[in-house]
Protein backbone atom coordinates (compact mmCIF):
# COMPACT_ATOMS: atom_id res chain seq x y z
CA UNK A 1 -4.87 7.27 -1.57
CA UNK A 2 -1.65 6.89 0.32
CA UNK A 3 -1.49 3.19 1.89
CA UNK A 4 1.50 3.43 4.54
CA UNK A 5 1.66 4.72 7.66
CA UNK A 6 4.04 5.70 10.68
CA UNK A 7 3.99 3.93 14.01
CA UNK A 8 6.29 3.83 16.47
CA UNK A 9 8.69 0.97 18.02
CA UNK A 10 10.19 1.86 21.09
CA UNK A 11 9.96 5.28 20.20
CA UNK A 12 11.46 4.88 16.94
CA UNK A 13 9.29 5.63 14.06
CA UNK A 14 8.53 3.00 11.22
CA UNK A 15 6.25 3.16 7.95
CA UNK A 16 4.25 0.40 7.41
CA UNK A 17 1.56 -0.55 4.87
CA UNK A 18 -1.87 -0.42 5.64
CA UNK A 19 -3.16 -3.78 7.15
CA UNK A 20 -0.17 -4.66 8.57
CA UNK A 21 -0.75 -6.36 12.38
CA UNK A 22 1.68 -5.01 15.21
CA UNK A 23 3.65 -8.17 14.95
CA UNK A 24 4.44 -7.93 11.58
CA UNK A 25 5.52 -4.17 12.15
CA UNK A 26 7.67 -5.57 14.84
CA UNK A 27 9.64 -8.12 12.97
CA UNK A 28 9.73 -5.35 9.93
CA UNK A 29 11.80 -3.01 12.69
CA UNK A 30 14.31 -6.44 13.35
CA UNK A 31 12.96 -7.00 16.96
CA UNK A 32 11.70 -10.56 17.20
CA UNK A 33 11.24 -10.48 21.24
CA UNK A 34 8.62 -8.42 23.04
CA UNK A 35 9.32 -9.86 26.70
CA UNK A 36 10.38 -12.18 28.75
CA UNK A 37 9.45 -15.41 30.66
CA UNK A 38 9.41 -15.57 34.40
CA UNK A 39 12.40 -17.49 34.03
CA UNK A 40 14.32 -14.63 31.85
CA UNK A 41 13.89 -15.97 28.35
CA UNK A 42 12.91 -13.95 25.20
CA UNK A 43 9.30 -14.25 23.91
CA UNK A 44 7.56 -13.56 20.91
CA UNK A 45 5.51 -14.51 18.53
CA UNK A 46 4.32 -18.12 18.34
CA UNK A 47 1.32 -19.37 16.94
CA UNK A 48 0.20 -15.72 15.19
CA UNK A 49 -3.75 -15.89 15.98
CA UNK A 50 -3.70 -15.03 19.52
CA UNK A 51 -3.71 -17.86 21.24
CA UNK A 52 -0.48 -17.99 23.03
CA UNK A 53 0.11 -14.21 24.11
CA UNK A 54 3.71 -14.77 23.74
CA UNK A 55 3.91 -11.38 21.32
CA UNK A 56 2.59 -9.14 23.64
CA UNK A 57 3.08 -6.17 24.16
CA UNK A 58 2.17 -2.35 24.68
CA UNK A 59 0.37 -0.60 22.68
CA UNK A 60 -1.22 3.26 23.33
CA UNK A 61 -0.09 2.75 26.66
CA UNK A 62 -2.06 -0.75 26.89
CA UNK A 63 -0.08 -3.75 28.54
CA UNK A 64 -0.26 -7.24 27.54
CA UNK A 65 -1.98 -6.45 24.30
CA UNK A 66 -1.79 -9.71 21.66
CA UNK A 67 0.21 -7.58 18.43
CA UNK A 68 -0.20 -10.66 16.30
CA UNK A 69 -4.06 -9.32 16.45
CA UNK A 70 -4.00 -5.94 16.60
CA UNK A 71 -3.67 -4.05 12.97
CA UNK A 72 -1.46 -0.74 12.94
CA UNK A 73 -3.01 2.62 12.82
CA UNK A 74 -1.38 5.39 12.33
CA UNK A 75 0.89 6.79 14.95
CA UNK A 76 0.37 4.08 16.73
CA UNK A 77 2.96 3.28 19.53
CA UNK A 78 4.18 -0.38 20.44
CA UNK A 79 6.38 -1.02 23.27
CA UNK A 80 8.45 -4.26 23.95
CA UNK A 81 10.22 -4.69 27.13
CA UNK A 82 12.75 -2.34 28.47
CA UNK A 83 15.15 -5.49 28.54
CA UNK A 84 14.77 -6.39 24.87
């Protein structure tokens, strides 16, 4: 049974084990911002059980989606903002 999996950050594919949550994938692929305030700085993730929304992000084409509670399936396709 294989356990890993490819998404995609950005457009750039990344394997990941199975389980892993979107943020995780994101900080895997280096990128620890996925927007920013309405005053221009970098957010991300904060308190990790979706509380804050600070970590979101796209995903399948989804805005504002909370990746600190969203588990990876396969292809799946995160995007952060164009500015990060």
């Amino acid at each position: 049974m294989n356990n890993s999996m490819t998404v995609y950050i950005n457009g750039q594919p990344l394997v990941v084990a199975a389980g892993t949550s979107a943020a995780a994938a994101l900080a895997i692929a280096g990128i620890d911002a996925t927007h920013f305030s309405v005053t221009g700085m970098p957010r991300g993730p904060v308190c990790g059980m979706g509380i804050c929304f600070e970590c979101s992000a796209t995903i399948d084409g989804r805005p504002r989606q909370r990746t600190c509670q969203i588990v990876c399936r396969p292809k799946m396709e995160i995007r952060t903002d164009d500015k990060v």
